[in-house]
C-alpha atoms as a PDB file:
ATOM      1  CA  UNK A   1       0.000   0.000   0.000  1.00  0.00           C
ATOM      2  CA  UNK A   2       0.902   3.217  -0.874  1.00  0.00           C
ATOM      3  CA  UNK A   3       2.093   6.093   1.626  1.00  0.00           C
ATOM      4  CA  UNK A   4       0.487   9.468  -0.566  1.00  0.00           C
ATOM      5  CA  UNK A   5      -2.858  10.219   0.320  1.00  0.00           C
ATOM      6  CA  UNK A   6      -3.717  10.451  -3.396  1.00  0.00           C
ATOM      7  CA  UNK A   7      -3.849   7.163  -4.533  1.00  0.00           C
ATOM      8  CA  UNK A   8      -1.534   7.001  -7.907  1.00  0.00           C
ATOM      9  CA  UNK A   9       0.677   9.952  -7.142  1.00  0.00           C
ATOM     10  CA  UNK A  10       2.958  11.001 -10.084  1.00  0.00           C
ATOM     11  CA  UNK A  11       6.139  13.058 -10.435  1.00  0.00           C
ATOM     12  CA  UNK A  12       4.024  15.214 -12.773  1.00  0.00           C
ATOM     13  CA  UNK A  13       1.592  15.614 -10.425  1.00  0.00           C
ATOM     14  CA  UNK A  14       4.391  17.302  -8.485  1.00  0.00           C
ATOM     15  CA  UNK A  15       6.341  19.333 -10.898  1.00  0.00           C
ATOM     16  CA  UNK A  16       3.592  22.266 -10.803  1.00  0.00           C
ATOM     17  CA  UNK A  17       4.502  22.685  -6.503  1.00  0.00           C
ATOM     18  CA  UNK A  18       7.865  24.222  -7.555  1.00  0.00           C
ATOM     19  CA  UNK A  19       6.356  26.843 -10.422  1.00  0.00           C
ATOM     20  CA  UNK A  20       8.288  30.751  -9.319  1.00  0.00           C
ATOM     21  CA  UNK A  21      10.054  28.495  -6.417  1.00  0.00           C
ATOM     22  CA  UNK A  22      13.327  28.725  -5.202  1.00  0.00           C
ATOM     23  CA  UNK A  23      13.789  25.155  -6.230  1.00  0.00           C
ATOM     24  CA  UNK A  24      12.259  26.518  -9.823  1.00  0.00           C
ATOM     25  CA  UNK A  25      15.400  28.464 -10.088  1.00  0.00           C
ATOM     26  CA  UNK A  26      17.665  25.996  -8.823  1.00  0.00           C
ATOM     27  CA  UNK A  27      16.468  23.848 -11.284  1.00  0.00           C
ATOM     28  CA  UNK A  28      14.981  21.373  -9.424  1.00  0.00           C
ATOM     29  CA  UNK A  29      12.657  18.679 -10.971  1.00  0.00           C
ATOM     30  CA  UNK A  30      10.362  15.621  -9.666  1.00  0.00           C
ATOM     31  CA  UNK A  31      11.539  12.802 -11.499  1.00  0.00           C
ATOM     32  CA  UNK A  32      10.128   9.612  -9.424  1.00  0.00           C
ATOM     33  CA  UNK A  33       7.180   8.759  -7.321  1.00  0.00           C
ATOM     34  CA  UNK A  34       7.212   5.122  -5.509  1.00  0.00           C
ATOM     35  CA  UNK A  35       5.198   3.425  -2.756  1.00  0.00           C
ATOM     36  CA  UNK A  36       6.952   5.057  -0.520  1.00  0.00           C
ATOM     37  CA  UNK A  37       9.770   7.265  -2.151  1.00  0.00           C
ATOM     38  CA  UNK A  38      10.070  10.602  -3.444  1.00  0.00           C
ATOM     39  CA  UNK A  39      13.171  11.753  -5.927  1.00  0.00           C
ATOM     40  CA  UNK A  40      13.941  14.862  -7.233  1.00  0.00           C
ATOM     41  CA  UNK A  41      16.667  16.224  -9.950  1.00  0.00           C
ATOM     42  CA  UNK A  42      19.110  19.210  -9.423  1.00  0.00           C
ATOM     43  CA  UNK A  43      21.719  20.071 -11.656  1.00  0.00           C
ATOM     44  CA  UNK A  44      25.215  21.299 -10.648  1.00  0.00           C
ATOM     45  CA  UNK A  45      25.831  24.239 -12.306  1.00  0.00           C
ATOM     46  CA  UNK A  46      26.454  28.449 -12.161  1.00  0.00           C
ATOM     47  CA  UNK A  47      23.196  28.576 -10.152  1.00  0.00           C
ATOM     48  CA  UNK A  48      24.102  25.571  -7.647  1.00  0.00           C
ATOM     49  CA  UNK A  49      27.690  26.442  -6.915  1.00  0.00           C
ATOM     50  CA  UNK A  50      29.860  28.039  -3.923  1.00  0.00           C
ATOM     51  CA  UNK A  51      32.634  29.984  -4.965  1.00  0.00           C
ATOM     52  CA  UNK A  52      35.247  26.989  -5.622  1.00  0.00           C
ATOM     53  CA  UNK A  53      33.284  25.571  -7.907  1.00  0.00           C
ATOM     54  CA  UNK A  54      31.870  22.340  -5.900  1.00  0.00           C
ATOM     55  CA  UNK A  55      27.929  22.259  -5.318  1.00  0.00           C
ATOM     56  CA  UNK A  56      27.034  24.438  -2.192  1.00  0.00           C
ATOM     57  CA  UNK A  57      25.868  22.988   0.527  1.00  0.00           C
ATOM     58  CA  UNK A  58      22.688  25.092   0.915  1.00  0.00           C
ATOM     59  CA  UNK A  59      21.448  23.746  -2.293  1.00  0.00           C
ATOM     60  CA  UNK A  60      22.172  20.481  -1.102  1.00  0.00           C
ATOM     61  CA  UNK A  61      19.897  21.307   1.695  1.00  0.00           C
ATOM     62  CA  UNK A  62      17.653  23.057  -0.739  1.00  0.00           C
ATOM     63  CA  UNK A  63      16.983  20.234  -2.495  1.00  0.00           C
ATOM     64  CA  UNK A  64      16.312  18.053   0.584  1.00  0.00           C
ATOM     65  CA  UNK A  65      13.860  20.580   2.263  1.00  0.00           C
ATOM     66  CA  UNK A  66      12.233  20.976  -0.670  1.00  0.00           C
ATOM     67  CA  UNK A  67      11.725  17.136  -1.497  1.00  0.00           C
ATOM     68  CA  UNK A  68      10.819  16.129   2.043  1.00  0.00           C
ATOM     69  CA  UNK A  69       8.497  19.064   2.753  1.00  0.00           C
ATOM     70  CA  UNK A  70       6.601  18.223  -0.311  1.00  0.00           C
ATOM     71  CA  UNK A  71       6.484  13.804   0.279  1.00  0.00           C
ATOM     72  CA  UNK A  72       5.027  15.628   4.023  1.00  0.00           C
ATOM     73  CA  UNK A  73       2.164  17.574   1.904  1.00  0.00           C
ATOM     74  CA  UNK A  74       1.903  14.610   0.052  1.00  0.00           C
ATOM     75  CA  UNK A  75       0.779  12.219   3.021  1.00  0.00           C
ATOM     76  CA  UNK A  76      -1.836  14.093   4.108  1.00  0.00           C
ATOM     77  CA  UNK A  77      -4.965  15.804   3.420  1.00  0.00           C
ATOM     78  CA  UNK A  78      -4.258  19.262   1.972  1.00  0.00           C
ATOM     79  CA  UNK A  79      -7.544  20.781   2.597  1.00  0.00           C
ATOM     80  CA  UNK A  80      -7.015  19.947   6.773  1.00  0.00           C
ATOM     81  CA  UNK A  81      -3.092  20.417   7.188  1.00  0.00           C
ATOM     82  CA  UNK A  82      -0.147  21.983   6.346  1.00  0.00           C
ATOM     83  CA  UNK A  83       3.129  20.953   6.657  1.00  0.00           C
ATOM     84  CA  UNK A  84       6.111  23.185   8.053  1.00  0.00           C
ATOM     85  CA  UNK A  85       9.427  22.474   8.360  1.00  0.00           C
ATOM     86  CA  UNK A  86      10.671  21.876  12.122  1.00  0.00           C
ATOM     87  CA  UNK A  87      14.439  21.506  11.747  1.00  0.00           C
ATOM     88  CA  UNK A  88      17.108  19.888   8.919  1.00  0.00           C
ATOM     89  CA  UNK A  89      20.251  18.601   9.384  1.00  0.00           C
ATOM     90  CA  UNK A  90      23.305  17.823   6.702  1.00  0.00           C
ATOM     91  CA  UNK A  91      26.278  15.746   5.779  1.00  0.00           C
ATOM     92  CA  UNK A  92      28.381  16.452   3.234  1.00  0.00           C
ATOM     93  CA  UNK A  93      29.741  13.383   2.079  1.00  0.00           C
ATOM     94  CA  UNK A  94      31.574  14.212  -1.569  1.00  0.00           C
ATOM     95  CA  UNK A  95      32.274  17.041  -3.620  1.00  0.00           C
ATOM     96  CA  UNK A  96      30.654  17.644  -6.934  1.00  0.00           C
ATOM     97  CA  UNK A  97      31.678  19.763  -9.986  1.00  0.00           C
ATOM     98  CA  UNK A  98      29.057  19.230 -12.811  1.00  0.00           C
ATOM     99  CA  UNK A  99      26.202  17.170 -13.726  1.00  0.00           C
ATOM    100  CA  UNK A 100      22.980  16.721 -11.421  1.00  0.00           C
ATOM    101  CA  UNK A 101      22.377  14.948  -8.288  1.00  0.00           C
ATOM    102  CA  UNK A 102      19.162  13.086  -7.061  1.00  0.00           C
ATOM    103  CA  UNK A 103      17.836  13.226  -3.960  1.00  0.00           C
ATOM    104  CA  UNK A 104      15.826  10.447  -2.479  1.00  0.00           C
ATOM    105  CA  UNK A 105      13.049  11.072   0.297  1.00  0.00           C
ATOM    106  CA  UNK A 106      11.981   8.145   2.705  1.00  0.00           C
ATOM    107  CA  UNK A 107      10.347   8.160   5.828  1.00  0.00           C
ATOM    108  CA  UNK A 108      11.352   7.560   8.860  1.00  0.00           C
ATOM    109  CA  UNK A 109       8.544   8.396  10.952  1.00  0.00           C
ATOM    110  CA  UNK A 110       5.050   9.586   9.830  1.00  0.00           C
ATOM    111  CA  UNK A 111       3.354  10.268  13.078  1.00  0.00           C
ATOM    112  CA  UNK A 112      -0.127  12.561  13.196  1.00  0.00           C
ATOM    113  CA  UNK A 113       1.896  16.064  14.220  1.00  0.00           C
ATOM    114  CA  UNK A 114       5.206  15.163  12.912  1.00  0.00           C
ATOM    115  CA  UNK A 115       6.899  13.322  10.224  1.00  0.00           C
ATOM    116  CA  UNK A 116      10.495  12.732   9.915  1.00  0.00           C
ATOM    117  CA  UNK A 117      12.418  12.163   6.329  1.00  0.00           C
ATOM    118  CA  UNK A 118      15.379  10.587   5.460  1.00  0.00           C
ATOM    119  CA  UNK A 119      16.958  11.959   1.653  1.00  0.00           C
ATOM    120  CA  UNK A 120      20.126  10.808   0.446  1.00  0.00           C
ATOM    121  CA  UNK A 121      21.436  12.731  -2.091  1.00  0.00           C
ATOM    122  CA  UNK A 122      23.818  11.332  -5.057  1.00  0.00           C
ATOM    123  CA  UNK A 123      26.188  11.940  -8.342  1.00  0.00           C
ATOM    124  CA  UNK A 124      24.933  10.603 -11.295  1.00  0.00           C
ATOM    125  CA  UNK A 125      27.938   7.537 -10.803  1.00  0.00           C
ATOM    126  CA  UNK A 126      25.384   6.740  -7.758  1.00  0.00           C
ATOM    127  CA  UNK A 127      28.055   8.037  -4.894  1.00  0.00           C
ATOM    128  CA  UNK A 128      26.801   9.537  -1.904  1.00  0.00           C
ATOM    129  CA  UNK A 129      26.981  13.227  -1.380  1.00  0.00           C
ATOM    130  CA  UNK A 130      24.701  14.421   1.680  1.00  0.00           C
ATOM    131  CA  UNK A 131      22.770  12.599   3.800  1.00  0.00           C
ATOM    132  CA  UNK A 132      19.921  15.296   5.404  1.00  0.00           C
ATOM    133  CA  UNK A 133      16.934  14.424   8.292  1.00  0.00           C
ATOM    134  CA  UNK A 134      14.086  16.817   8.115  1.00  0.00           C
ATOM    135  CA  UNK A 135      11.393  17.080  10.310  1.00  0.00           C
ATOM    136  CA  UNK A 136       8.236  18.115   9.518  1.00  0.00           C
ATOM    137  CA  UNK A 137       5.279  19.884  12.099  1.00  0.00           C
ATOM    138  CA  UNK A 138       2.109  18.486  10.939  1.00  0.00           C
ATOM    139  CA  UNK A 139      -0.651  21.606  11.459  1.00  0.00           C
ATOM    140  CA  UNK A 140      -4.328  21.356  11.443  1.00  0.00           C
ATOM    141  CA  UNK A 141      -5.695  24.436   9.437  1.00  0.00           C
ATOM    142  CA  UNK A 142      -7.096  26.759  11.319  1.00  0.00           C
ATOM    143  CA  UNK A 143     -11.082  26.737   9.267  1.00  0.00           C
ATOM    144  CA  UNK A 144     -10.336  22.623   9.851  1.00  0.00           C
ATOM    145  CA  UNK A 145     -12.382  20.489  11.555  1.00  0.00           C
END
């Protein structure tokens, strides 16, 4: 069974959350939905770099906030809750110079007021480069019953 709350979830379904986004200029793309996975695209590039020319870290963290914050809107029902990021953490594992790196979201906790994700991030030769934990506040709307 399926984690989303909308049964047959797509990446396309997804791609219009990042429209005028941060994530939209970073170049950031659903490319995968599974039963219980999220993955998203980023390229390393001008936009993505620090000065040395190795992806930054904050769009490492970028691209895992953004992935796990949506799989969190994704779980439950929109019209009651929103989801808010709590707190992220980082590891930078390798370096990268060029390409694009994929981040994959899995839980690690889905509780009713919090959920907790697990993304790995990679190279496209599939070698670790940041392991991130989000957690996510799980908020009844305030015109919700």
């Amino acid at each position: 069974m399926a984690l989303w709350y909308k049964p047959g979830l797509t990446a396309a379904d997804l791609q219009p959350l990042g429209k005028n986004t941060m994530g939209d200029h970073l170049g950031m793309q659903f490319v995968e939905v599974g039963p219980d996975y999220i993955k998203a695209t980023m390229p390393v590039d001008h936009r993505t770099h620090q000065p040395m020319g190795l992806l930054h870290g904050g769009a490492s963290v970028a691209l895992a906030e953004t992935v796990g914050s949506v799989a969190s809107a994704c779980v439950v029902n929109q019209d009651k809750f929103n989801c808010v990021g709590l707190e992220i953490n980082a590891n930078h594992i390798r370096g990268v110079r060029s390409g694009e790196v994929t981040a994959t979201c899995k839980p690690l906790h889905i509780g009713g007021s919090t959920h907790v994700w697990d993304i790995q991030i990679h190279d496209e030769h599939n070698r670790l480069v940041c392991i991130s934990r989000l957690t996510v506040a799980v908020l009844k709307k305030p015109d919700s019953k």
